[in-house]
N, C-alpha and C. Protein backbone atom coordinates (compact mmCIF):
# COMPACT_ATOMS: atom_id res chain seq x y z
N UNK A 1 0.84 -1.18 0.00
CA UNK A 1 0.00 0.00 0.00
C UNK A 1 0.88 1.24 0.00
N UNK A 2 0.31 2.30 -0.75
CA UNK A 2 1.98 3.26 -0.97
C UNK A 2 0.91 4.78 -0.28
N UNK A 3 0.08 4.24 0.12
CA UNK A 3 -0.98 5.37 0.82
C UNK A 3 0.19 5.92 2.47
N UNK A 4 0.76 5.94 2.37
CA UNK A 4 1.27 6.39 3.93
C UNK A 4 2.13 7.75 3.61
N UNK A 5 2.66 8.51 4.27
CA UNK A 5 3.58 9.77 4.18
C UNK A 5 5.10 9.18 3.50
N UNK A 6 5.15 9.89 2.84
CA UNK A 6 7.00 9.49 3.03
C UNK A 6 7.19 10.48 3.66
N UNK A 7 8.80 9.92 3.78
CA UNK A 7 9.80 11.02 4.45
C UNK A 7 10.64 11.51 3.40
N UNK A 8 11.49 12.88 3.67
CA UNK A 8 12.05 13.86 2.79
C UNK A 8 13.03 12.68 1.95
N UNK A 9 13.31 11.70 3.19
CA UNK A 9 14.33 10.90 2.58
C UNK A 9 13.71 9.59 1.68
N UNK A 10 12.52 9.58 1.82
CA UNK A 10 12.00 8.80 0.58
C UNK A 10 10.59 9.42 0.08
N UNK A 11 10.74 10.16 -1.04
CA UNK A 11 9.49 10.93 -1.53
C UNK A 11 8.53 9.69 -2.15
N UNK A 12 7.10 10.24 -2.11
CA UNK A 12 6.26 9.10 -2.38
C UNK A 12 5.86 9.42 -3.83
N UNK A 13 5.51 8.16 -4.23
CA UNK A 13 5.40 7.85 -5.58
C UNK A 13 3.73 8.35 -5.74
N UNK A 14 3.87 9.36 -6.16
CA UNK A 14 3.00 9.90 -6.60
C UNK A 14 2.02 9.28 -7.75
N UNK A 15 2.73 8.84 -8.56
CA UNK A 15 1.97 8.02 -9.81
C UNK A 15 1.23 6.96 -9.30
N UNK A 16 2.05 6.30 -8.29
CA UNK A 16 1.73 4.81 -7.51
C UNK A 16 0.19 4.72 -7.27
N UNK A 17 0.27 6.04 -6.03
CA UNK A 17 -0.42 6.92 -5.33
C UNK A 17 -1.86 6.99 -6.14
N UNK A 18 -1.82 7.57 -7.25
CA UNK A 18 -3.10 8.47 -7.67
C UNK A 18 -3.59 6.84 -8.68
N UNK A 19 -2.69 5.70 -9.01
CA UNK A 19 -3.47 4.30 -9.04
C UNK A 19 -4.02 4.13 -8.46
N UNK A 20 -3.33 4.11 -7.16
CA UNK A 20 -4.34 3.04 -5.81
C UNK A 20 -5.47 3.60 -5.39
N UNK A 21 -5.36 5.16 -5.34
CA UNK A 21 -6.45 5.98 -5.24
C UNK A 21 -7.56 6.34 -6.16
N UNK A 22 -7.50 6.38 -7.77
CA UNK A 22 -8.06 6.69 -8.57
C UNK A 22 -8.79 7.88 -8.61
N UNK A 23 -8.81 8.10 -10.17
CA UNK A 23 -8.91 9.19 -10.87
C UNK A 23 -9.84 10.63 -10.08
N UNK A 24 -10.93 10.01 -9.14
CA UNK A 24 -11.99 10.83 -8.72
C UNK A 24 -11.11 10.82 -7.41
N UNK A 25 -10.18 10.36 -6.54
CA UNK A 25 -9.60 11.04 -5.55
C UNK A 25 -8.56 11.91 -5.78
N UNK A 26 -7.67 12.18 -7.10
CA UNK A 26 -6.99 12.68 -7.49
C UNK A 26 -7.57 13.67 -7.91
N UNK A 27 -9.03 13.80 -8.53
CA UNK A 27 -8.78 15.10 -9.46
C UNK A 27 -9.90 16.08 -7.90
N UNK A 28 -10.43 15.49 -6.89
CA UNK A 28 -10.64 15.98 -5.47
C UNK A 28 -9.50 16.52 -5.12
N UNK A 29 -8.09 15.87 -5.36
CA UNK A 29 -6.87 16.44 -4.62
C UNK A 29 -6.72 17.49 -5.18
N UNK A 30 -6.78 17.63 -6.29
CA UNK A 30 -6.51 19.47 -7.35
C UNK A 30 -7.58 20.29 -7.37
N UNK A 31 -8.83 20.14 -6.87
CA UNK A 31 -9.93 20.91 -6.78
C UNK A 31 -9.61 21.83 -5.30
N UNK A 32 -9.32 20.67 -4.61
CA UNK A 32 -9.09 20.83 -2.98
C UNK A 32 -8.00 21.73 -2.58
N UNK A 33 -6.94 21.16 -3.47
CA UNK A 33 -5.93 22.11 -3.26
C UNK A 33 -5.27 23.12 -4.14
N UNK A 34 -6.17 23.33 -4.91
CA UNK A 34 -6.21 24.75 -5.43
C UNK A 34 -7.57 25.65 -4.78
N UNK A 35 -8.28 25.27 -3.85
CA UNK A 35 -9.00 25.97 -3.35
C UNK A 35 -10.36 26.67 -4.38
N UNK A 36 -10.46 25.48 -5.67
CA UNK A 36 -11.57 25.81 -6.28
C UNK A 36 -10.70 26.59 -7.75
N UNK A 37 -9.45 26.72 -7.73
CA UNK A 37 -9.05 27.45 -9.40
C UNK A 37 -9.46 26.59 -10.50
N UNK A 38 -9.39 24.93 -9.99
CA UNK A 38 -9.46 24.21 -10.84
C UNK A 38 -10.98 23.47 -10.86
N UNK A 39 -11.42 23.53 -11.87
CA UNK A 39 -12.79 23.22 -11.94
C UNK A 39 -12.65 21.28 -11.86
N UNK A 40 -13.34 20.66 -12.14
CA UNK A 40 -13.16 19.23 -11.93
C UNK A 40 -12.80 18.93 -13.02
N UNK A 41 -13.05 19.30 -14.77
CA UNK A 41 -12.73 18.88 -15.70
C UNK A 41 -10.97 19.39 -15.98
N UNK A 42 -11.07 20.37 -15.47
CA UNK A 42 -9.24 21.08 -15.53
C UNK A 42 -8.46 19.95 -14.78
N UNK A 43 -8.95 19.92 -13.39
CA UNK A 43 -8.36 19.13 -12.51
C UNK A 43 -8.11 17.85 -12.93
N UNK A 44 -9.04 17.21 -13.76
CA UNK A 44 -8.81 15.68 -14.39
C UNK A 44 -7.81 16.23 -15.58
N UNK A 45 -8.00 17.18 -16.06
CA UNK A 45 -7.23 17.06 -17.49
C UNK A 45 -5.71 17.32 -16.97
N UNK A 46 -5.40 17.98 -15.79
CA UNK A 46 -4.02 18.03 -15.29
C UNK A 46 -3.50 17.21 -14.44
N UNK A 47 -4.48 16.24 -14.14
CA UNK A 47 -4.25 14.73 -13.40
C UNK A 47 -3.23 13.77 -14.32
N UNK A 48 -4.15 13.54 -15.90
CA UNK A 48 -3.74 12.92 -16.68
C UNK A 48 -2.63 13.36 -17.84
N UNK A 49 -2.29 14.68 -17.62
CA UNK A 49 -1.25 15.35 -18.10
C UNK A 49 -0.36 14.94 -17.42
N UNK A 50 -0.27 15.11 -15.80
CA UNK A 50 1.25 14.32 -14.97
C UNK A 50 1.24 13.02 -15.28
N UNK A 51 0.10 12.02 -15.07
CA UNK A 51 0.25 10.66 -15.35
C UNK A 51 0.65 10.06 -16.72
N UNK A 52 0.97 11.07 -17.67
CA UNK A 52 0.98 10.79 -19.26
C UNK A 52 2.33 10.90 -19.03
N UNK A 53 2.98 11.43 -18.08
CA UNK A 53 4.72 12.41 -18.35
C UNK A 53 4.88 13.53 -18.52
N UNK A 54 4.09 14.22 -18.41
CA UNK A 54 4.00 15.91 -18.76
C UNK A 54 4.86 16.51 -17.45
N UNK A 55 5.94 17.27 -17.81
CA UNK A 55 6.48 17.88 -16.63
C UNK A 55 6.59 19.10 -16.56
N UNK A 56 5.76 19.81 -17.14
CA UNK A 56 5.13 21.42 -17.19
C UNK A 56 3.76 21.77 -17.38
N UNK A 57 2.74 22.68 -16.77
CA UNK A 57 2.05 22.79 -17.26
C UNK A 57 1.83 24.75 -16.92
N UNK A 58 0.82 25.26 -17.46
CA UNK A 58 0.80 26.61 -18.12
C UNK A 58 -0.13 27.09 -17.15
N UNK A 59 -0.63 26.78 -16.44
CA UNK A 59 -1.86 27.46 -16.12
C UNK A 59 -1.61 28.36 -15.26
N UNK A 60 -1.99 29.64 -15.07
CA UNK A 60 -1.99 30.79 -13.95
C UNK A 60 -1.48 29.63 -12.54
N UNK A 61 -2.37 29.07 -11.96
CA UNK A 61 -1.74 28.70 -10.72
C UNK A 61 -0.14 28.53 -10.73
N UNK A 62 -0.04 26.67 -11.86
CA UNK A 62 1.13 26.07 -11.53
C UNK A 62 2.58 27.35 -11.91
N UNK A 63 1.98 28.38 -12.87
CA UNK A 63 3.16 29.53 -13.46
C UNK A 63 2.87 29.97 -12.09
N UNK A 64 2.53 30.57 -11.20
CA UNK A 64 2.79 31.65 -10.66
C UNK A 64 3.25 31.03 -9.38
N UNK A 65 2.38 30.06 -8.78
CA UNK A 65 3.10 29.37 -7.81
C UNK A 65 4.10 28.01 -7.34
N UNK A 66 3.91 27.03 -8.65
CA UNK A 66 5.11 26.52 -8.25
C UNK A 66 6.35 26.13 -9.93
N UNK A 67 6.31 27.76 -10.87
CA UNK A 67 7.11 27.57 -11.47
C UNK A 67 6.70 26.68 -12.84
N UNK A 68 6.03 26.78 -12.86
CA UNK A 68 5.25 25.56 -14.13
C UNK A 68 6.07 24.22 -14.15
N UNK A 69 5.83 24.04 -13.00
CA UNK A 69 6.64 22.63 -12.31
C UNK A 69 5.73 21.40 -12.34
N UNK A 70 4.68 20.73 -13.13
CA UNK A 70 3.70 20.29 -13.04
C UNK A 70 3.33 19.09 -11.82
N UNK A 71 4.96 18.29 -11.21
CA UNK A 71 5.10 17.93 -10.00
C UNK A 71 5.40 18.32 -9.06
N UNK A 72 6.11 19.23 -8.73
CA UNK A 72 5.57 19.81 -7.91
C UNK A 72 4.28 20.82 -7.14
N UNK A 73 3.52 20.71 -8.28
CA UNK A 73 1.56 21.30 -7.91
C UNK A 73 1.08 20.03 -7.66
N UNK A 74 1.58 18.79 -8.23
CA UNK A 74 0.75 17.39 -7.97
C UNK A 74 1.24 17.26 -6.71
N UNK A 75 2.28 17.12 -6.38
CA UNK A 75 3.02 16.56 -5.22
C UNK A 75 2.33 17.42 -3.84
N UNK A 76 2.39 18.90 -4.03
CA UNK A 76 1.64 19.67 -3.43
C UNK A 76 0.01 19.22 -2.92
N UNK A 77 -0.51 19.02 -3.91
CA UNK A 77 -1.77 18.77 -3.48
C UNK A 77 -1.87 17.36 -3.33
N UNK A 78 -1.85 16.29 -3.74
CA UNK A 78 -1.52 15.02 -3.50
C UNK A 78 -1.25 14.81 -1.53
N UNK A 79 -0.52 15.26 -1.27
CA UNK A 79 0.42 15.47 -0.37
C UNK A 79 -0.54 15.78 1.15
N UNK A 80 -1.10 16.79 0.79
CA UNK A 80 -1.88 17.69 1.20
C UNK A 80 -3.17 16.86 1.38
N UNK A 81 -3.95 16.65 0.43
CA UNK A 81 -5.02 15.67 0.32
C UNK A 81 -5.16 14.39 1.35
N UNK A 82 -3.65 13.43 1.05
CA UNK A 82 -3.58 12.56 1.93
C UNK A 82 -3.46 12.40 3.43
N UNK A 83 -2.65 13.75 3.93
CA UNK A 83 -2.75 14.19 4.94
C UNK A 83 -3.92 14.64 5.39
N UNK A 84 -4.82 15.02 4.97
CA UNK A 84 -6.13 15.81 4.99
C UNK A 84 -7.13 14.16 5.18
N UNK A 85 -6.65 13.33 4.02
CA UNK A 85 -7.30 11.95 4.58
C UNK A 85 -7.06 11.52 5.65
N UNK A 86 -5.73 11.34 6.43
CA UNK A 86 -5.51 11.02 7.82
C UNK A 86 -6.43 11.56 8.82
N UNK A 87 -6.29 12.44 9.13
CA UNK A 87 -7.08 13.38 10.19
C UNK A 87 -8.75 13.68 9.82
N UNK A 88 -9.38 14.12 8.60
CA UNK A 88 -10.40 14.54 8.09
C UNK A 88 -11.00 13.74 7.26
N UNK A 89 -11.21 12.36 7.34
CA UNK A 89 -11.60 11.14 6.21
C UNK A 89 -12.75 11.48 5.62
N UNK A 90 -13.86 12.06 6.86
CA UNK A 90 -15.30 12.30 6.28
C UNK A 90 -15.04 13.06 5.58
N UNK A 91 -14.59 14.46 5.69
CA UNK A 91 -14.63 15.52 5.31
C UNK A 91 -13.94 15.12 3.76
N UNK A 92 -12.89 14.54 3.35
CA UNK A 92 -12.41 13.88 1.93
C UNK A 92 -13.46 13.13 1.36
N UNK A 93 -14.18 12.49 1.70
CA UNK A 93 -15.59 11.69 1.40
C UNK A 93 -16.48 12.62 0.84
N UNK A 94 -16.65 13.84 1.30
CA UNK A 94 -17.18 14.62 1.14
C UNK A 94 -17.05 15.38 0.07
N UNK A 95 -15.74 15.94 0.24
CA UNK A 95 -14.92 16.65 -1.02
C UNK A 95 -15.30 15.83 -2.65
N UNK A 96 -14.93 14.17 -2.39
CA UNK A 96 -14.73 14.01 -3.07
C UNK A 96 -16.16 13.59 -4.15
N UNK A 97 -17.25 13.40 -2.70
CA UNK A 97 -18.78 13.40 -3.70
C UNK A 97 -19.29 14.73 -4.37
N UNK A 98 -18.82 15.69 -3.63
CA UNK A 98 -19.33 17.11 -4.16
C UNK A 98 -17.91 17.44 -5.37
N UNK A 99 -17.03 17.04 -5.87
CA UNK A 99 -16.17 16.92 -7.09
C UNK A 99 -16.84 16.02 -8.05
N UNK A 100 -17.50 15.12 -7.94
CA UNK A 100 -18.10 14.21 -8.83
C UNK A 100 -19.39 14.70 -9.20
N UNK A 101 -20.17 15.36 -8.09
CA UNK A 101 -21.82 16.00 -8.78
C UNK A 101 -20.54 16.87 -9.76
N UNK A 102 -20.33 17.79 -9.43
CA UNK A 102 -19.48 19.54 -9.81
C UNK A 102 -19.38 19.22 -10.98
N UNK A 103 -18.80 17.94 -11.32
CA UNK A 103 -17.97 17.04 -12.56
C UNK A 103 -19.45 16.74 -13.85
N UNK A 104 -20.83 16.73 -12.87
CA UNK A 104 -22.08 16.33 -13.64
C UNK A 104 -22.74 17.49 -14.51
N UNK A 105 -22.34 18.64 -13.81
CA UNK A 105 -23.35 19.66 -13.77
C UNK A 105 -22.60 19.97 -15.22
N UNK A 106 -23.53 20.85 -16.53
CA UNK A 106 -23.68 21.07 -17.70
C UNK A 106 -22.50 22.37 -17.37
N UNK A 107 -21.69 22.46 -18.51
CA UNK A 107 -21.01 23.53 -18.36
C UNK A 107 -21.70 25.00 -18.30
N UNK A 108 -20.87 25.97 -17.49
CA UNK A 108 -21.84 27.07 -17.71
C UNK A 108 -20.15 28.21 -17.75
N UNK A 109 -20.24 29.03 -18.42
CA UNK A 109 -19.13 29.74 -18.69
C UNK A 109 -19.51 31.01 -17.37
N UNK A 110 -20.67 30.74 -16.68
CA UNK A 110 -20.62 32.15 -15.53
C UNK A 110 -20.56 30.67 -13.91
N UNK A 111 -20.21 30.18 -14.24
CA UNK A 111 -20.40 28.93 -13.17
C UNK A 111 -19.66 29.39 -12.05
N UNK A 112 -20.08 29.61 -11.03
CA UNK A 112 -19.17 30.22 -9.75
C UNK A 112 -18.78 29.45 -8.57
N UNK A 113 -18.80 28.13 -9.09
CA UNK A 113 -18.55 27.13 -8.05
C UNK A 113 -16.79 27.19 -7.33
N UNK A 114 -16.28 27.65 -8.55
CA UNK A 114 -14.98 27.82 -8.10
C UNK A 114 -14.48 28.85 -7.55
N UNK A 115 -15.48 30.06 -7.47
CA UNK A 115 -15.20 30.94 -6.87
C UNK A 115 -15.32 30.83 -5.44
N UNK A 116 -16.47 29.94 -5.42
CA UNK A 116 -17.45 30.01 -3.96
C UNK A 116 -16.68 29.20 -3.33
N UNK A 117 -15.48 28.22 -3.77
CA UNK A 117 -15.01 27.14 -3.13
C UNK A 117 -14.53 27.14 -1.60
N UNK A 118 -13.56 28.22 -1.65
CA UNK A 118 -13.06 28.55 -0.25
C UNK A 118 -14.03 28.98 0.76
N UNK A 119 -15.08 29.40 0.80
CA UNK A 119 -15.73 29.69 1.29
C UNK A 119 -17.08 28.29 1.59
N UNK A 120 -17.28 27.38 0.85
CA UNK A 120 -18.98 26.77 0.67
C UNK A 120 -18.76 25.67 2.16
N UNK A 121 -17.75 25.55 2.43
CA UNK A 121 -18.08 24.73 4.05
C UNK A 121 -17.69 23.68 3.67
N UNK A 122 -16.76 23.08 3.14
CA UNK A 122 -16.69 21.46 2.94
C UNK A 122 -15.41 21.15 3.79
């Protein structure tokens, strides 16, 4: 099971990771920890951009905050998420059913779910 923390001295396999976990806890981890920038369809499409080999990506967040480093924004939130599973399980349960409706709902180009994120109580 590769679900546990590493240490600095053995970083966790992230790829391993977002297997054992699958696709709808991963693209919860980039919704979650971008605090709503990433809508659920972004969040999957930059899930499967790291899992393809992609080691840059463009978007306002990963440019401004970690360098268009595309593992280090996964690793970031990944990271974050799992830890957030330790302590807060319901609350990830949660996250991760309200990422899957979010994921249902018809696109709407004024859609403010991602705005409202930090704020809606989850």
């Amino acid at each position: 099971m590769v679900a546990a923390i590493a240490t600095k001295a053995e970083p966790l396999d992230l790829k391993a990771l977002i297997v054992e976990k699958g696709e709808d806890w991963a693209t919860a981890a980039v919704v979650d920890g971008s605090i709503g920038y990433y809508d659920p369809a972004g969040a999957l499409r930059v899930v499967k951009m790291f899992m393809a080999g992609e080691k840059r990506c463009y978007s306002e967040r990963c440019m401004a905050c970690f360098g268009n480093d595309l593992e280090k924004m996964m690793r970031a939130d990944v990271e974050y998420f799992l830890r957030k599973e330790g302590y807060a399980p319901t609350s990830v349960a949660v996250i991760i059913e309200f990422v899957k409706r979010w994921a249902k709902r018809p696109a709407d180009p004024l859609d403010t779910i991602g705005l409202m994120y930090p704020t809606i109580g989850l």
